[in-house]
C-alpha atoms as a PDB file:
ATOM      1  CA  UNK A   1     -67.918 145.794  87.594  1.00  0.00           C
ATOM      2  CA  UNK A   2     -66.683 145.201  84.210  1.00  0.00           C
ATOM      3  CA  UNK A   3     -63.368 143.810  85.276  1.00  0.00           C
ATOM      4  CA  UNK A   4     -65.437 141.333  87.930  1.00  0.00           C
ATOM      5  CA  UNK A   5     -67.123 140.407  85.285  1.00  0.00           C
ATOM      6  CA  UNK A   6     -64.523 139.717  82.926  1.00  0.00           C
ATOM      7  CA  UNK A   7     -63.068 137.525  85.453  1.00  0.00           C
ATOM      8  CA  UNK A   8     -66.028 135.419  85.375  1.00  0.00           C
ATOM      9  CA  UNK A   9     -67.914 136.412  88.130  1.00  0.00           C
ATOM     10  CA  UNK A  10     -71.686 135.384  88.668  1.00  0.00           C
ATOM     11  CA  UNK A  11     -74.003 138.236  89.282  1.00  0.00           C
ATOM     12  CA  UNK A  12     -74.435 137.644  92.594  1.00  0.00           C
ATOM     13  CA  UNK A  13     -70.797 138.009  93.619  1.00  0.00           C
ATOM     14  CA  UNK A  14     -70.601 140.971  91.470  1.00  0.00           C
ATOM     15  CA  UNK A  15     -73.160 142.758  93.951  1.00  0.00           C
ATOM     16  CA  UNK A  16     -71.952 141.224  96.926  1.00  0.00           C
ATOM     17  CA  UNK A  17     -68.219 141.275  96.763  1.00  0.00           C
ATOM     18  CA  UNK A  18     -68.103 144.617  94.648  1.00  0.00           C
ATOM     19  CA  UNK A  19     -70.827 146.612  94.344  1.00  0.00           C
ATOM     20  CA  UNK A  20     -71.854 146.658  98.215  1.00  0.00           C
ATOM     21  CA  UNK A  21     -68.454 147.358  99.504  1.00  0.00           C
ATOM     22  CA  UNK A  22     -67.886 150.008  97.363  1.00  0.00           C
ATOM     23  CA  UNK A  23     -71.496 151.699  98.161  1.00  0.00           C
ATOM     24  CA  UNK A  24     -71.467 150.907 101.731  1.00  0.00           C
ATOM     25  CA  UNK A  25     -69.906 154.221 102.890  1.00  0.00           C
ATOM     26  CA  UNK A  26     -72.858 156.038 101.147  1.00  0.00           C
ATOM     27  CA  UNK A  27     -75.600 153.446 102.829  1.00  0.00           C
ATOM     28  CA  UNK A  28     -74.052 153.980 105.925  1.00  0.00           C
ATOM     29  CA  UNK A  29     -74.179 157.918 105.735  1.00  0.00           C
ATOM     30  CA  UNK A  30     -78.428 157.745 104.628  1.00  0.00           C
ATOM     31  CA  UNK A  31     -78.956 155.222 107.656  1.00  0.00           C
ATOM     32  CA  UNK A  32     -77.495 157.805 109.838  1.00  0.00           C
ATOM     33  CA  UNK A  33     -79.159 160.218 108.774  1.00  0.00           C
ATOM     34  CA  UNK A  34     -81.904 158.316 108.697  1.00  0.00           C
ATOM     35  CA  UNK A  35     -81.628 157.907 112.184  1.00  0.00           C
ATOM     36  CA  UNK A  36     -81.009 161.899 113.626  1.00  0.00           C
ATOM     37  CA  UNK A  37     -84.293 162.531 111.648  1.00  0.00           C
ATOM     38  CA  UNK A  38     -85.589 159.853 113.816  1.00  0.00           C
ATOM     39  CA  UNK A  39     -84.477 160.990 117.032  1.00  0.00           C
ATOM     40  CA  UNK A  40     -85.228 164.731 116.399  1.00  0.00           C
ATOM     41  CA  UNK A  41     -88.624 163.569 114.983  1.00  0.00           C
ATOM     42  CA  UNK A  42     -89.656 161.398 117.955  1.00  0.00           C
ATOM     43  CA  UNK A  43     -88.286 164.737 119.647  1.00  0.00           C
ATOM     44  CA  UNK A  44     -90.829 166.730 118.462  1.00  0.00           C
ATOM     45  CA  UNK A  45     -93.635 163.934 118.970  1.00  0.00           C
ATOM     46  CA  UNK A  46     -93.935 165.093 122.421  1.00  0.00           C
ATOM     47  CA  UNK A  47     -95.957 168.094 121.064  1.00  0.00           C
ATOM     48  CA  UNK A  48     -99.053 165.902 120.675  1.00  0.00           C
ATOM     49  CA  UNK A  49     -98.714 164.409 123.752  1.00  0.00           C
ATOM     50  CA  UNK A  50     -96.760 161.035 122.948  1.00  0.00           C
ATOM     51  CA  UNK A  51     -93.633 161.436 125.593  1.00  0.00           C
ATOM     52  CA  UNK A  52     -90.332 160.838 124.716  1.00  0.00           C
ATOM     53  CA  UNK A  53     -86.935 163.204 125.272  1.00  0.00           C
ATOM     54  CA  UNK A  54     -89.224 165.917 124.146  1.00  0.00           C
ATOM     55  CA  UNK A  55     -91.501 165.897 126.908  1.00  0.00           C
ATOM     56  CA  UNK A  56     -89.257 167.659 129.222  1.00  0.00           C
ATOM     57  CA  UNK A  57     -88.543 170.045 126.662  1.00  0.00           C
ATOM     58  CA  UNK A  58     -92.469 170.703 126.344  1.00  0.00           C
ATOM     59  CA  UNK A  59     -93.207 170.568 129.488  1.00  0.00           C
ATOM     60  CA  UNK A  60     -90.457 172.690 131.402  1.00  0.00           C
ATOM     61  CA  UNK A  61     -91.524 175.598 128.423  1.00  0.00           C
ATOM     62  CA  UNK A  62     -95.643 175.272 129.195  1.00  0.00           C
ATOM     63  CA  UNK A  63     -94.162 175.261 133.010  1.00  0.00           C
ATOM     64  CA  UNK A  64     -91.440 177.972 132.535  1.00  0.00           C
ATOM     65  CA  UNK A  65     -88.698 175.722 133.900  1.00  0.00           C
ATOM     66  CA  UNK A  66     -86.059 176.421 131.512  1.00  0.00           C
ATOM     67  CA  UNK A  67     -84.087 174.015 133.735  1.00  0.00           C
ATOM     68  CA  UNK A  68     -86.282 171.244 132.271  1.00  0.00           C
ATOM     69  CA  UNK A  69     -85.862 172.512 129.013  1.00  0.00           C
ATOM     70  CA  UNK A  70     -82.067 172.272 128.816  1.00  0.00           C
ATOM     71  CA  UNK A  71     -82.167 169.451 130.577  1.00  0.00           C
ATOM     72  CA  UNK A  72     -84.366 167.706 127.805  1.00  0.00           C
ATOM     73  CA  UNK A  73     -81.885 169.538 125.423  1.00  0.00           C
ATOM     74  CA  UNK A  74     -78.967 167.986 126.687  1.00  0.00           C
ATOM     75  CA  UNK A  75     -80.629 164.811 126.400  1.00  0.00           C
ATOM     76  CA  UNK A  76     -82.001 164.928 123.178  1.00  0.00           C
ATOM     77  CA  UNK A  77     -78.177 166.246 122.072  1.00  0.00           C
ATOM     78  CA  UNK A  78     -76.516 163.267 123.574  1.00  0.00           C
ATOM     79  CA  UNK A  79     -78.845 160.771 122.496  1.00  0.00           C
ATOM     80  CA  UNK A  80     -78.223 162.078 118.577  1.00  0.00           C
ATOM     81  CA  UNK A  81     -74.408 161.819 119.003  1.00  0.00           C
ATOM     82  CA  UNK A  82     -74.389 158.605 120.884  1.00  0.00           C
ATOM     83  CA  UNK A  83     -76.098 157.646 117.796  1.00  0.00           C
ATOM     84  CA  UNK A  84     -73.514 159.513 115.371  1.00  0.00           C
ATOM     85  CA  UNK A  85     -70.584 157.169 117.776  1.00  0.00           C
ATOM     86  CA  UNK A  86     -72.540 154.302 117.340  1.00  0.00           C
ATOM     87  CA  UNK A  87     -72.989 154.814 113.205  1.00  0.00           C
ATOM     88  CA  UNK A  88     -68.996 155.903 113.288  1.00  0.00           C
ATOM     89  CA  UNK A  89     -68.150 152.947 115.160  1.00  0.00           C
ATOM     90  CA  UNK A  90     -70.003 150.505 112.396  1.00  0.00           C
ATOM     91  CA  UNK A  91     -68.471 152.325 109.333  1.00  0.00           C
ATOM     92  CA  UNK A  92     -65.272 151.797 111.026  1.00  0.00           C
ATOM     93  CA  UNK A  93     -65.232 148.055 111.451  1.00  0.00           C
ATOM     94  CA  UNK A  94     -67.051 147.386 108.586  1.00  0.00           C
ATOM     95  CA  UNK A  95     -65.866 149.746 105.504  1.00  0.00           C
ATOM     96  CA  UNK A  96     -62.468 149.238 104.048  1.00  0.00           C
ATOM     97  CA  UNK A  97     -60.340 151.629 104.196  1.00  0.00           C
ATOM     98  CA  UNK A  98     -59.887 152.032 100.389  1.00  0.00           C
ATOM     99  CA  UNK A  99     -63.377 152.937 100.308  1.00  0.00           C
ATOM    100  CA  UNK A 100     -63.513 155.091 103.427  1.00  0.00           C
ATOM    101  CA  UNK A 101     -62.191 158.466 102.005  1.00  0.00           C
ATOM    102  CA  UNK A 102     -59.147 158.814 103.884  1.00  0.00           C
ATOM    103  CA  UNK A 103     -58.004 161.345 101.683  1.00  0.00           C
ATOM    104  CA  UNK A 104     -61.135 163.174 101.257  1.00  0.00           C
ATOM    105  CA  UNK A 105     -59.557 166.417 102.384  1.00  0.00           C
ATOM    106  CA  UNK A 106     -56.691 166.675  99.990  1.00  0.00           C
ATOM    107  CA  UNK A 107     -59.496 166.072  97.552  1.00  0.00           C
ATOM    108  CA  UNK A 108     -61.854 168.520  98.560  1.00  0.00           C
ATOM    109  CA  UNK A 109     -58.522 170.869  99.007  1.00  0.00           C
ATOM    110  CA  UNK A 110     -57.797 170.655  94.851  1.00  0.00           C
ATOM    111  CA  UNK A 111     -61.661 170.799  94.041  1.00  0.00           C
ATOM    112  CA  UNK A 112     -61.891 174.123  95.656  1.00  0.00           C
ATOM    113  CA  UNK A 113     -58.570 175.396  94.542  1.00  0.00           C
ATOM    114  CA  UNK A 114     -59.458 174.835  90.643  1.00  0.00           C
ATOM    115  CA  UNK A 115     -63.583 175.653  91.170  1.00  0.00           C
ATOM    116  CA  UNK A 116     -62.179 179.373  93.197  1.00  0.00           C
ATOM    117  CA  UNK A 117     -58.375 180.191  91.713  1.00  0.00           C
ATOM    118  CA  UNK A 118     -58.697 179.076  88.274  1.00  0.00           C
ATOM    119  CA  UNK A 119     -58.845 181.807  85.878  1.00  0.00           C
ATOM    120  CA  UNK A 120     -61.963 181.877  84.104  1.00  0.00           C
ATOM    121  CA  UNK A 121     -64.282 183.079  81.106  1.00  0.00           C
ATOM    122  CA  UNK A 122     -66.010 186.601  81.683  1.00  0.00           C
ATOM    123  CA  UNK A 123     -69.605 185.808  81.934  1.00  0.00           C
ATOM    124  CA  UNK A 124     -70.762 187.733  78.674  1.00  0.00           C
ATOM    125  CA  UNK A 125     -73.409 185.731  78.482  1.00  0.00           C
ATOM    126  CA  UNK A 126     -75.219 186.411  81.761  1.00  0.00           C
ATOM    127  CA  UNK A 127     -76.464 190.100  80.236  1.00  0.00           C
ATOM    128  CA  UNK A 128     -78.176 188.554  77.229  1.00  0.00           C
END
């Protein structure tokens, strides 16, 4: 931001040509969460009688047709990861790939190494 600014950039540009690119993979991860909660929540709806997926789940357990019930399952499974494709498929074509963590693992690979095999202080102080 500094450095766009620097440059001579209006405010506007700032937010739209840096600061939104750079936090887009972190919008794009709460609007998909975002939307499981929704599907597992209109999921549940179903228990007060207002349909959806979860009706045959509800149903096929007050019925004891536990063919119903994984059969709502299964639905209500693929219906939350078509929506984790479809939520893929946007941060795909929209996030650069600078931005998109395509090194996360070697990262996550050194955090863990120094936070689990770096030699540490005894905890003296955990006694007092």
């Amino acid at each position: 931001m500094d450095a766009a600014r620097g440059m001579g950039m209006h405010e506007s540009r700032i937010l739209f040509q840096v600061e939104v690119p750079v936090a887009l993979p972190l919008i794009l991860s709460g609007l998909r969460s975002a939307a499981i909660q929704i599907v597992s929540t209109a999921t549940i709806a179903a228990y007060v009688s207002l349909g959806g997926l979860g009706r045959y789940i509800i149903d096929g357990l007050y019925q004891r047709d536990y063919e119903k019930v994984v059969g709502g399952a299964t639905l209500v499974a693929v219906l939350a990861l078509l929506t984790l494709a479809l939520f893929w498929a946007v941060a795909r074509v929209t996030v650069s790939p600078e931005y998109a963590g395509a090194d996360v693992r070697s990262d996550v690979r050194q955090t863990v190494t120094w936070t689990f095999l770096t030699p540490r202080e005894p905890l003296d102080w955990i006694g007092e």
